[in-house]
Each structure stands twice: as C-alpha cells, then as structure tokens.
Protein backbone atom coordinates (compact mmCIF):
# COMPACT_ATOMS: atom_id res chain seq x y z
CA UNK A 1 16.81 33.73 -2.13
CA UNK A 2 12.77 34.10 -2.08
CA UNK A 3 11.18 33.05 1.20
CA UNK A 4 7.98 31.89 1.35
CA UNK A 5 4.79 33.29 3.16
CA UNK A 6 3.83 30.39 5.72
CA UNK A 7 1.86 27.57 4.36
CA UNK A 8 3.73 28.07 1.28
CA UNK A 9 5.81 25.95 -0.52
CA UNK A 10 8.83 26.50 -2.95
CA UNK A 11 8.76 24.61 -6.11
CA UNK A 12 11.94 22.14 -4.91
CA UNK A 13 9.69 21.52 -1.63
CA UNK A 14 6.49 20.70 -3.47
CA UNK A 15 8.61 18.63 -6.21
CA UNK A 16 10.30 16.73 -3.17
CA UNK A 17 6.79 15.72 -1.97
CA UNK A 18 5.43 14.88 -5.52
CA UNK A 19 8.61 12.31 -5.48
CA UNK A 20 8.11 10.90 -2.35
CA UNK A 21 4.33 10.76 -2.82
CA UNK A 22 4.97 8.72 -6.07
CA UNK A 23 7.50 7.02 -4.15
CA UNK A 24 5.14 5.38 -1.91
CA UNK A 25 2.98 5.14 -4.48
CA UNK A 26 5.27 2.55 -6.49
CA UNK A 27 6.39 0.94 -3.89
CA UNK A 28 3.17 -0.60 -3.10
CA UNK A 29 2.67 -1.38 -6.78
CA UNK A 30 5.87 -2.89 -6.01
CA UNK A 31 4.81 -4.78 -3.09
CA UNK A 32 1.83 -5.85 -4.43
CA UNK A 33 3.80 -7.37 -7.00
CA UNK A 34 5.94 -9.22 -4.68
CA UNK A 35 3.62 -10.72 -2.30
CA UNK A 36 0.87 -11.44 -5.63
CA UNK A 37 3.97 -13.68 -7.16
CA UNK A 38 4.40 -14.70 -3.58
CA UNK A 39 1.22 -16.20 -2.54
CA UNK A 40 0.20 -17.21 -6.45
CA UNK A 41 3.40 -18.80 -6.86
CA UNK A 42 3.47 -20.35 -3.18
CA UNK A 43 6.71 -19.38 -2.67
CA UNK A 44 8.18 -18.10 0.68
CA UNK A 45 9.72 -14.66 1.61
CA UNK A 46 13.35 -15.39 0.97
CA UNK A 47 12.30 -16.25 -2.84
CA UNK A 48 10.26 -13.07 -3.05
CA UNK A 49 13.23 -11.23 -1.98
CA UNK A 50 15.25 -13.09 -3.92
CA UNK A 51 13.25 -11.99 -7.31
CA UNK A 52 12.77 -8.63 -5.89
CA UNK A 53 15.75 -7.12 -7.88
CA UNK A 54 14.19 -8.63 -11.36
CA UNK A 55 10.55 -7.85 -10.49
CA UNK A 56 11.41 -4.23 -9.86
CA UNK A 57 13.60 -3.98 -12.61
CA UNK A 58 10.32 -5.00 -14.74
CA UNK A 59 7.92 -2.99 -13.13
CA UNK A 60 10.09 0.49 -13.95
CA UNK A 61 10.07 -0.55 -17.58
CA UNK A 62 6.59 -0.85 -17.74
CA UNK A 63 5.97 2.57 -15.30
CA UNK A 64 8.10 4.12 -18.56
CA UNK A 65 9.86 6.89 -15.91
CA UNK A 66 12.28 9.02 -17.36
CA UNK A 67 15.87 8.00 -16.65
CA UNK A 68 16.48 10.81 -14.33
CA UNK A 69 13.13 10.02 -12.25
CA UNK A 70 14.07 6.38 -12.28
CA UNK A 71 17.27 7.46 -10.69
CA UNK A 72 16.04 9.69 -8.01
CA UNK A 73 13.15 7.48 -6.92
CA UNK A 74 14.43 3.70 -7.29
CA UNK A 75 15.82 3.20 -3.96
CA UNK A 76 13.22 4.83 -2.18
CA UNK A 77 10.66 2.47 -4.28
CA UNK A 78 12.94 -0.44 -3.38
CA UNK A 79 13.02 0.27 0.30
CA UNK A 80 9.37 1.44 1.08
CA UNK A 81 8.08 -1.54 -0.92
CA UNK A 82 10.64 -4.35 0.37
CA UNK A 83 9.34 -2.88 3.93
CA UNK A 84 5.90 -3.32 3.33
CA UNK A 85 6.29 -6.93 2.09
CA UNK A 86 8.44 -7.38 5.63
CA UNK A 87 5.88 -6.35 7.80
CA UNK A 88 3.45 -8.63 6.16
CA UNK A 89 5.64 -12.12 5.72
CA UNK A 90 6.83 -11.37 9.80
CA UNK A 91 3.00 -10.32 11.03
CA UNK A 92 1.04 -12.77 8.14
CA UNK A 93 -1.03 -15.03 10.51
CA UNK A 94 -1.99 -12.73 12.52
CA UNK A 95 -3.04 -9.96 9.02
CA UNK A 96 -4.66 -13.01 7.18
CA UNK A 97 -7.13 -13.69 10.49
CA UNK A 98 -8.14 -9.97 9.97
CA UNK A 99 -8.47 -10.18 6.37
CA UNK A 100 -10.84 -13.73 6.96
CA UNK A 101 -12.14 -12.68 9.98
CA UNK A 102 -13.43 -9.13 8.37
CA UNK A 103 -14.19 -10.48 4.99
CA UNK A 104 -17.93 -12.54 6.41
CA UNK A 105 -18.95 -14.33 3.59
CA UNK A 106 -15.15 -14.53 1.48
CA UNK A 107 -12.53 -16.77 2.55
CA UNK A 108 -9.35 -15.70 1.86
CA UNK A 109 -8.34 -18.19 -0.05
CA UNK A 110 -11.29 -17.69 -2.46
CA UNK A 111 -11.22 -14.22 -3.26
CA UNK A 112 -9.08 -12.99 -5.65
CA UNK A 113 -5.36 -13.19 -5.36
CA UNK A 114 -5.19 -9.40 -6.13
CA UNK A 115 -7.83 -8.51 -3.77
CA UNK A 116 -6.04 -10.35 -1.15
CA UNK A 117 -2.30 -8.98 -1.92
CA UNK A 118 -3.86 -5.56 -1.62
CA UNK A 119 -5.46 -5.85 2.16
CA UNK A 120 -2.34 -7.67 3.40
CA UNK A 121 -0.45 -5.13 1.92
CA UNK A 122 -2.53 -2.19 3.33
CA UNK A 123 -3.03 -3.94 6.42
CA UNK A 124 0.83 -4.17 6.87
CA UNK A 125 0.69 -0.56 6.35
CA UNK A 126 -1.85 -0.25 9.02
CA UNK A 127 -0.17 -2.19 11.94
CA UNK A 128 3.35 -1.12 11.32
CA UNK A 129 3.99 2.17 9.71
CA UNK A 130 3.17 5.09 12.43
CA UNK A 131 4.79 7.50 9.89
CA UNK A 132 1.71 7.12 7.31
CA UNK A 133 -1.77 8.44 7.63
CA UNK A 134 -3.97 5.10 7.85
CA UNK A 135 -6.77 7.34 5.61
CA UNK A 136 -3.38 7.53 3.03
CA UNK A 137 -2.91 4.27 3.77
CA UNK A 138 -6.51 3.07 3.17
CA UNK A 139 -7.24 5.05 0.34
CA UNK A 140 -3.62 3.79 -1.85
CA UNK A 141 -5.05 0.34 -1.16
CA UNK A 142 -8.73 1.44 -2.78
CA UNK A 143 -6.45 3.06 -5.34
CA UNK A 144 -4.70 -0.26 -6.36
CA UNK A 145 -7.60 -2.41 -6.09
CA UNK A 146 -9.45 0.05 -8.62
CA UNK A 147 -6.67 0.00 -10.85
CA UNK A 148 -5.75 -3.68 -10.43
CA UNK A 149 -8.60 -5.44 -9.29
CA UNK A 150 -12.09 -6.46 -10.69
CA UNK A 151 -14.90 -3.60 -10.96
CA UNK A 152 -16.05 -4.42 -7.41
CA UNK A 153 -12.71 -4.93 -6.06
CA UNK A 154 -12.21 -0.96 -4.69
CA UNK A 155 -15.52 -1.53 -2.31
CA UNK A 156 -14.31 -4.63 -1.15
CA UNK A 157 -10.92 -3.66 -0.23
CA UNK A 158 -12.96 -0.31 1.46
CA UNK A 159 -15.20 -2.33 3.22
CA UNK A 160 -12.76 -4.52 4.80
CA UNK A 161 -10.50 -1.75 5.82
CA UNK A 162 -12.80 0.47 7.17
CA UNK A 163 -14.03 -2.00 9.26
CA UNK A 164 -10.82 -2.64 10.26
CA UNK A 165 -10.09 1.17 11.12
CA UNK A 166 -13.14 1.43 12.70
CA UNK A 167 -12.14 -1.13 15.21
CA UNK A 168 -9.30 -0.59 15.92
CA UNK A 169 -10.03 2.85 16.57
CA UNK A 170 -8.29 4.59 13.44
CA UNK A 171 -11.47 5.97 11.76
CA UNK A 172 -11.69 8.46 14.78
CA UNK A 173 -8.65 10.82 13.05
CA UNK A 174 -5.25 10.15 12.15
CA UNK A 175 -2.48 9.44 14.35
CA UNK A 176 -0.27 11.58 12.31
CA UNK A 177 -2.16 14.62 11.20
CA UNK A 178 -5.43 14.56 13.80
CA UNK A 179 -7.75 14.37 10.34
CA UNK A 180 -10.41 12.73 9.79
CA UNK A 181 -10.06 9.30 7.84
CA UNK A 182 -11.98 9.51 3.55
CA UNK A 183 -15.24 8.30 4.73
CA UNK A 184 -15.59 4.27 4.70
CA UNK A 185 -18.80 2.42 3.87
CA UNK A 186 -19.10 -0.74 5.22
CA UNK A 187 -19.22 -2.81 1.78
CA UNK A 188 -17.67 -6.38 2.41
C-alpha cells in the first residue's frame, strides 16, 4: 500500500471527488430542469416530482455518460438535485422576494424562465445547504446561466447573487472552508 505525503491525494480519492463534483454538478442541471418545467409548465411540486424519474432518465441520455458512470453517479444526481428543488418549492415565497427584491429593474416574472430557475435554484443552495461553499454555490449557478442562459444571463445571475451574499454576510469567506467568495460585481 503507498501512503501519501500530506496534502496528497491517491488517484481513488481524487476520482471520488471528480464524481461527486460532477455529481453536484448534474444535479443542478437536473434541478434546473425540474423547477424550469415546473414554473413554465405551471405545475406544482408533486407533478415535478412526479416527472422527475422521466426527466432524469432524459437528461442522462443527452449527458451521453458511460454506463458504468451512469451507474455510480445516478442516485447521487437524483438525490442532490430532488433536494435542491425541495428546498426551493418549501422556502419559494420567501426565495422569489429575494430574487424580485434584488433584481431592481426585472420582475421576476419577466425575465427569463431560465434566468429565474437558476437563482431559485442557487438561492435554495444558499439558504439551506451548510455543507456547500456559497462561492461553489454561486459560481455553479454563473456556470449554468452561461451555459443555459442568454449571453448576458451569467452577469445577471452574478449580480443578483452577490448582492445577495453580500448581505447576508456570505461574501466575507465561506462558512465551510474560511475562503474568500470568486469576486462578485454588482451587475443586475
């Protein structure tokens, strides 16, 4: 057995955090996809659950894993996005004030539906998952927005959630790691 000098990880340690990293990862894609047929669909949280199964099933197709990759990471996809969907639909009036009430000149209901899906997502994040960085958590939502979104979409969704960090005090360092938070602009 090798050890490893400290700081040092083994291959099988680095691989597990690559997996749970993409883990995460997908399961806000998968969220996003949720709460986007969700709210553009108007339907409730018990029909978004209820499609969850087929929407996931959809979205791995189109994420073209590899069967064994698929296998290791589905559940943990399934869970981690199905949580962040729960945190929103149970803390939604109280997210969607932050999103209108930090968003000046947009109201949510006029910006777009991706946009929107993307700060209630992250903002779930935010409020009710000590166990991830909020800069992680902020800078997955820029992520999706870039890749999802319009070409201004990423600044918005910065904007919004830096000013929401910066309020409620998380732009100071993380409450995980003590780091400092990827700077945020303050581009609404």
């Amino acid at each position: 057995m090798t050890q490893n000098r400290p700081g040092q990880q083994s291959r099988d340690s680095r691989a597990d955090l690559t997996a749970k990293g993409g883990a995460r990862r997908k399961g806000r894609e998968f969220a996003l996809g949720l709460l986007f047929q969700a709210d553009v669909g108007g339907m409730g949280p018990a029909m978004a659950f209820e499609n969850a199964s087929m929407t996931l099933r959809i979205m791995l197709e189109q994420w073209e894993m590899g069967r064994e990759e698929e296998l290791r990471l589905r559940t943990e996809i399934d869970h981690f996005g199905r949580r962040l969907c729960e945190a929103y639909f149970l803390d939604a009036k109280v997210i969607d004030s932050i999103i209108d009430e930090l968003s000046h000149e947009w109201a949510l209901e006029r910006m777009p539906g991706i946009d929107r899906n993307i700060l209630r997502i992250a903002l779930a994040e935010l409020r009710h998952s000590p166990d991830v960085p909020p800069s992680a958590a902020i800078n997955e939502a820029v992520e999706l927005a870039k890749t999802y979104g319009t070409p201004e979409s990423g600044k918005f969704v910065n904007g919004i959630l830096g000013a929401y960090a910066r309020r409620e005090g998380l732009a100071e360092g993380d409450r995980s790691t003590g780091e400092p938070p990827p700077q945020t602009g303050d581009d609404t």
